[in-house]
Protein backbone atom coordinates (compact mmCIF):
# COMPACT_ATOMS: atom_id res chain seq x y z
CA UNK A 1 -53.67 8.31 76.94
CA UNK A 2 -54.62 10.95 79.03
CA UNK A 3 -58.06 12.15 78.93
CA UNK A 4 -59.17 15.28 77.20
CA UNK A 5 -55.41 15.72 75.91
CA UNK A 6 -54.96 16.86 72.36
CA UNK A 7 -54.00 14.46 70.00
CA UNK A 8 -52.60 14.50 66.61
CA UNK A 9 -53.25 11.17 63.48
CA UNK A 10 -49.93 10.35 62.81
CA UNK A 11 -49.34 6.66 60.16
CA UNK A 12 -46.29 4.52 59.27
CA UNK A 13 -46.12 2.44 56.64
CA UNK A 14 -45.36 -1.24 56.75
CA UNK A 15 -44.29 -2.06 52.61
CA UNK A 16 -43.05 -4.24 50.63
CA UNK A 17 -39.23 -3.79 49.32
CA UNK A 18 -38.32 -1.75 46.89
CA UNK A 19 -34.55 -2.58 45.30
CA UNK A 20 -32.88 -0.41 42.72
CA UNK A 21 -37.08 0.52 41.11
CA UNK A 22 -37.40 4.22 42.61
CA UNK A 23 -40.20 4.35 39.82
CA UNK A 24 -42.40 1.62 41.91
CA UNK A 25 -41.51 2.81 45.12
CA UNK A 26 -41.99 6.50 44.35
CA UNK A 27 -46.21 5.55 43.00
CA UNK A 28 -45.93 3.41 46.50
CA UNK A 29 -45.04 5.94 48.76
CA UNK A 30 -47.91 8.63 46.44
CA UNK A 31 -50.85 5.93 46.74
CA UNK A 32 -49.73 5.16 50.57
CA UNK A 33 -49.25 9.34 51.81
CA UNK A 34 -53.35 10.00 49.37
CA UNK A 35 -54.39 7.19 51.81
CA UNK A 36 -52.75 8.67 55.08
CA UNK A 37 -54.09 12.48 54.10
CA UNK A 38 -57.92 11.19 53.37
CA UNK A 39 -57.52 9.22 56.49
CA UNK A 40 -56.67 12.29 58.31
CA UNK A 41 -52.62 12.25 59.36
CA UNK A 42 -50.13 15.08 59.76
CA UNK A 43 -47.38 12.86 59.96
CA UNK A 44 -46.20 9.38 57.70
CA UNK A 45 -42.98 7.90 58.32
CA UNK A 46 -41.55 4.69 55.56
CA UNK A 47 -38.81 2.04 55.99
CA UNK A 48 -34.98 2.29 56.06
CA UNK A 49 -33.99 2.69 52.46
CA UNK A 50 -37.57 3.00 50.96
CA UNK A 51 -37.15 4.72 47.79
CA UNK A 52 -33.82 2.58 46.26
CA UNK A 53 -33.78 -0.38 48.64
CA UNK A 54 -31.50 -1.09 51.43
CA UNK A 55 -28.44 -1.61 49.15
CA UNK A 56 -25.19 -1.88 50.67
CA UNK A 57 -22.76 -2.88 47.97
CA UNK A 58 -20.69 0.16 47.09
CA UNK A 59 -21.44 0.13 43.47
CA UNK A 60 -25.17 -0.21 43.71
CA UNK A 61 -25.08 2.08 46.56
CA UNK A 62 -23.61 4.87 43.94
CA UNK A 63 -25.41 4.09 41.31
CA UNK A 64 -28.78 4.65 43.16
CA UNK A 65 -27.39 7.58 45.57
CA UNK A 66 -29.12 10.83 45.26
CA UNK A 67 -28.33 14.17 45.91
CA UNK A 68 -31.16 15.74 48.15
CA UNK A 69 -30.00 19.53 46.50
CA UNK A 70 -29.93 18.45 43.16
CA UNK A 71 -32.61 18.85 39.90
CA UNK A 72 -33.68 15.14 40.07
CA UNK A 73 -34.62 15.48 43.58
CA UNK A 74 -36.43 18.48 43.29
CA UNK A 75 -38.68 16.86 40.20
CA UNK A 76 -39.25 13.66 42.88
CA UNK A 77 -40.68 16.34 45.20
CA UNK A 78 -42.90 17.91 42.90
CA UNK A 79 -44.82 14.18 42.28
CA UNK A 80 -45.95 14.37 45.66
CA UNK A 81 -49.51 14.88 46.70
CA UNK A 82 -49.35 18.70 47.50
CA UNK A 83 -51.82 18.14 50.58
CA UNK A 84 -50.23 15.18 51.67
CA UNK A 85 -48.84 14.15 55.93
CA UNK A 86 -44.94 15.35 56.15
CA UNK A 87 -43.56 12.23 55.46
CA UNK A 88 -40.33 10.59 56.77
CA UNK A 89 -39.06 8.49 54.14
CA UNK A 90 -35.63 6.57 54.22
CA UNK A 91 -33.14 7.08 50.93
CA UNK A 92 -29.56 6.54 50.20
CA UNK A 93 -28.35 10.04 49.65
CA UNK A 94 -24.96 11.43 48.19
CA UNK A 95 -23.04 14.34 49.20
CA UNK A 96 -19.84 14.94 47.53
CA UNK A 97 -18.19 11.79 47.74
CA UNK A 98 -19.96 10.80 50.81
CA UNK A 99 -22.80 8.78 51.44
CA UNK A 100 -25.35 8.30 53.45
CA UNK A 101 -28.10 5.94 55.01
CA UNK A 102 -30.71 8.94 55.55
CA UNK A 103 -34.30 9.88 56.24
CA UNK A 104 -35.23 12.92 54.68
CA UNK A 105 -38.20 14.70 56.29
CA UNK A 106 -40.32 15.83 53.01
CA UNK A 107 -43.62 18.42 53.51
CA UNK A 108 -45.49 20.15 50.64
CA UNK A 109 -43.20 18.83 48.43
CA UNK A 110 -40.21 20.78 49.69
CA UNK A 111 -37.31 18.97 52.00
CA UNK A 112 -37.48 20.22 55.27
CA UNK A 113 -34.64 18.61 56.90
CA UNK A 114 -32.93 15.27 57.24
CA UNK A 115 -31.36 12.33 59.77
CA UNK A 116 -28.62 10.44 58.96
CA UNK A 117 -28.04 6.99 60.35
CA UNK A 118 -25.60 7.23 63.13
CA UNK A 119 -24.79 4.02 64.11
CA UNK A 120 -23.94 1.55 61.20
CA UNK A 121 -23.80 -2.08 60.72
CA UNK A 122 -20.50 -4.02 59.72
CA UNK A 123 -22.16 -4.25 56.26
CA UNK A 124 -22.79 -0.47 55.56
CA UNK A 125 -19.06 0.44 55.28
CA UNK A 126 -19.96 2.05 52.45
CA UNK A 127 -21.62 5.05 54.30
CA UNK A 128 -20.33 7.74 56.51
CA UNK A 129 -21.74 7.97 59.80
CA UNK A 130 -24.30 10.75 60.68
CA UNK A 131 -23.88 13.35 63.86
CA UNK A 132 -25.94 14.59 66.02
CA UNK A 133 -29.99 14.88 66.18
CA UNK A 134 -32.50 17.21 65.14
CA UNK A 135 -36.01 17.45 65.91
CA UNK A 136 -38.94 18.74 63.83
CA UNK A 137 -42.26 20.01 64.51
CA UNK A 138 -45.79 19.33 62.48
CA UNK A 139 -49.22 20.59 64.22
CA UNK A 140 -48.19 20.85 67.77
CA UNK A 141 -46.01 17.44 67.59
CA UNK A 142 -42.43 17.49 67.93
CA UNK A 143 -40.40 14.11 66.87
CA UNK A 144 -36.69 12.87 65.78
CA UNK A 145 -35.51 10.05 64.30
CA UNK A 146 -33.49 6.93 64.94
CA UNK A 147 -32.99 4.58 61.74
CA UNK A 148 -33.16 1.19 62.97
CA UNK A 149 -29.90 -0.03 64.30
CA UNK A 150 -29.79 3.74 65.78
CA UNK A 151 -32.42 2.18 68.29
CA UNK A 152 -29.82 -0.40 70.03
CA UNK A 153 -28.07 2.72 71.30
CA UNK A 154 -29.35 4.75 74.38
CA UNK A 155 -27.89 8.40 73.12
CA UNK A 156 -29.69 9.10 69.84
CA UNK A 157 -33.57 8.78 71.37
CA UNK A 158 -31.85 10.76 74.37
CA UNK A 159 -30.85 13.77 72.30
CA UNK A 160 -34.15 13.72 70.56
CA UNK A 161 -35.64 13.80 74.14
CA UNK A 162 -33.55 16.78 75.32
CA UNK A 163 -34.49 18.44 72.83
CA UNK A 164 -38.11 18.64 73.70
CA UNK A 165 -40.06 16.08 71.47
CA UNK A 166 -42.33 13.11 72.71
CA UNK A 167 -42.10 11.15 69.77
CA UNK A 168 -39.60 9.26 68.20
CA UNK A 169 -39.79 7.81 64.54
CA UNK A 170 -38.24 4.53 63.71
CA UNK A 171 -37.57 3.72 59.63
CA UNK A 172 -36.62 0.32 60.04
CA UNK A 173 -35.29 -2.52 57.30
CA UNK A 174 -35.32 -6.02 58.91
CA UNK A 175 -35.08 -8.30 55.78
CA UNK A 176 -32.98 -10.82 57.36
CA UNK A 177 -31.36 -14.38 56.61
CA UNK A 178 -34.28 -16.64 57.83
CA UNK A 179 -32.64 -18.06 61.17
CA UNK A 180 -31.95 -14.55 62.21
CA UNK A 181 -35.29 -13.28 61.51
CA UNK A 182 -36.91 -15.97 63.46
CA UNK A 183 -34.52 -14.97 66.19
CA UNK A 184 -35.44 -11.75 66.05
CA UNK A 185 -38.87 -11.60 64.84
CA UNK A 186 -40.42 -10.33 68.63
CA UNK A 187 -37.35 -8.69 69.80
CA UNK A 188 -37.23 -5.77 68.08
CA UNK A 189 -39.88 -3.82 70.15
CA UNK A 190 -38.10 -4.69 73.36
CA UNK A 191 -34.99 -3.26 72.61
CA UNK A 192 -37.27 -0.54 71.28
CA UNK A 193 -39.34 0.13 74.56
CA UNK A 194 -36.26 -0.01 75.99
CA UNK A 195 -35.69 3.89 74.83
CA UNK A 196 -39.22 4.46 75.48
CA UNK A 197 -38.64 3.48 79.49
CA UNK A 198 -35.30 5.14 79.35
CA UNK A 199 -36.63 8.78 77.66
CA UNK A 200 -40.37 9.24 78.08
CA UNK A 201 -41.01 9.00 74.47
CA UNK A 202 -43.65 7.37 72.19
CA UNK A 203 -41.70 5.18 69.55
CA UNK A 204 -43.50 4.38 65.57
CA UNK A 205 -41.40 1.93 63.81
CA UNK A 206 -42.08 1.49 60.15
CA UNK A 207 -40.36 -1.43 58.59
CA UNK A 208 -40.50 -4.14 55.42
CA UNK A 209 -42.22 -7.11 54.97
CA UNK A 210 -41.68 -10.02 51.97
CA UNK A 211 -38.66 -12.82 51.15
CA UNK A 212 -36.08 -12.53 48.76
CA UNK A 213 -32.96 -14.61 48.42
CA UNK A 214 -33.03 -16.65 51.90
CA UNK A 215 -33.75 -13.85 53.61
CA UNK A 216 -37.80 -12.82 54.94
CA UNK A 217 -39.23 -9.77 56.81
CA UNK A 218 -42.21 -10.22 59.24
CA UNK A 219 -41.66 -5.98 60.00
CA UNK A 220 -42.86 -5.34 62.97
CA UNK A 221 -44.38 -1.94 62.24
CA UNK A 222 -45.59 -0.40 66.22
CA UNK A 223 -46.81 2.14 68.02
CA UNK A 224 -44.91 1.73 71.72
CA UNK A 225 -46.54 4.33 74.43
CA UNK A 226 -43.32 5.83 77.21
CA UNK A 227 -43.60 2.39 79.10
CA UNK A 228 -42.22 0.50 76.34
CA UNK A 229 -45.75 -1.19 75.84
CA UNK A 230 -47.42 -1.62 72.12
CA UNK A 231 -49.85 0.08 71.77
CA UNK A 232 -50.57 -0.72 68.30
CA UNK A 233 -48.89 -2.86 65.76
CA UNK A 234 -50.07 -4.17 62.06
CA UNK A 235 -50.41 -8.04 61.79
CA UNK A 236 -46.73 -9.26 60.41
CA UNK A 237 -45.62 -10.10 57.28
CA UNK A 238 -48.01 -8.06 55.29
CA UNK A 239 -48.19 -4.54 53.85
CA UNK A 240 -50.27 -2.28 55.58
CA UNK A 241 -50.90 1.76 57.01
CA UNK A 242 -50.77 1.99 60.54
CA UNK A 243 -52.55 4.99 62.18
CA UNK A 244 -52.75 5.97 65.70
CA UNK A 245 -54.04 9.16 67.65
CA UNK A 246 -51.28 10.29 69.93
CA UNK A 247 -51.43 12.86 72.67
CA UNK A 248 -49.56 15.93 72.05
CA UNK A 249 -46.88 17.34 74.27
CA UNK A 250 -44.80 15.14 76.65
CA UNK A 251 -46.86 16.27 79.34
CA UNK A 252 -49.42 14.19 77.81
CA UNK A 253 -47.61 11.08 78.00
């Protein structure tokens, strides 16, 4: 970091999973975002599919689906710590008939905005692809957001670059059949700091850790500085808040 630069406490969550139990996950992601606010944070990002699991069989992905304009929504929102970071939490949202694998971008209980994923996976047929990139802004900081796959692909973190931020968050879900966890379980942040080298940016992955049904996830849940270095990173395979002090402005990386 760059001495004397301004920085800003921004946290990502490393969790256990969460499938088709919004009740659990929702008194998760409250105790996790009190923690993050007493520990000083503006900013808290969560996995890939937090709040209902990363579900991608059609029917369960319906029957979880929510509706980010609807009542039920709204009344999630409102069980939020009022004072808490702006938190980045991944969902499986429903609009019309379409649906989504999306992070919605949630401050003082109101939704500000939302990413959908843009690249999908063979499995996640059952979602509509998201376009383009936006960028938001909390105390000084401006970020986007790639959801995991999104990450393999040079363009997203590129748009998210052009359009001015320095950091890019990273909702990941890596709960994988055990041979290709193992093969993947210290590859993810190199294709990650791959986007760093290529854009400039900072990178926070948050991802899932546990086993379930032959498959495990180790996370990892990182901090990667513009060199496509970690610069922090929770122990794997166990929950935990990471929090790191980053400069603000991409002049300061």
């Amino acid at each position: 970091m760059t001495g004397g630069a301004k920085t800003v406490r921004i946290a990502a969550a490393q969790t256990p999973e969460f499938r088709e139990d919004l009740p659990g996950a929702l008194t998760y992601l409250v105790e996790v975002a009190e923690r993050a606010g007493a520990e000083g944070a503006c900013l808290l990002c969560f996995p890939e599919g937090f709040l209902q699991g990363y579900l991608t069989e059609v029917d369960a992905v319906r029957r979880n689906a929510v509706d980010l304009s609807s009542p039920d929504f709204l009344t999630l929102l409102r069980q939020l710590p009022r004072n808490a970071p702006m938190v980045v939490v991944g969902l499986i949202e429903r609009d019309g008939e379409n649906l989504y694998n999306t992070a919605a971008i949630v401050h003082r209980q109101s939704l500000v905005g939302r990413y959908r994923k843009r690249h999908l996976l063979g499995r996640e047929s059952c979602f509509q692809a998201g376009k383009g990139a936006r960028t938001f802004d909390i105390e000084g900081l401006r970020f986007g957001v790639n959801i995991c796959f999104d990450t393999n692909f040079a363009s997203g973190a590129m748009n998210v670059a052009e359009e001015g931020a320095s950091l890019l968050l990273c909702p990941a879900n890596n709960m994988l059949p055990r041979p290709v966890a193992v093969e993947w379980k210290h590859a993810h942040n190199a294709v990650r700091g791959e986007r760093c080298r290529e854009t400039g940016l900072w990178l926070m992955s948050a991802d899932v850790t546990g086993e379930r049904d032959g498959c495990v996830a180790w996370g990892p849940t990182a901090m990667l500085n513009p060199a496509g270095e970690v610069a922090a990173q929770l122990p794997l395979g166990a929950p935990g808040l990471l929090l790191f002090d980053l400069p603000v402005g991409r002049q300061a990386a």
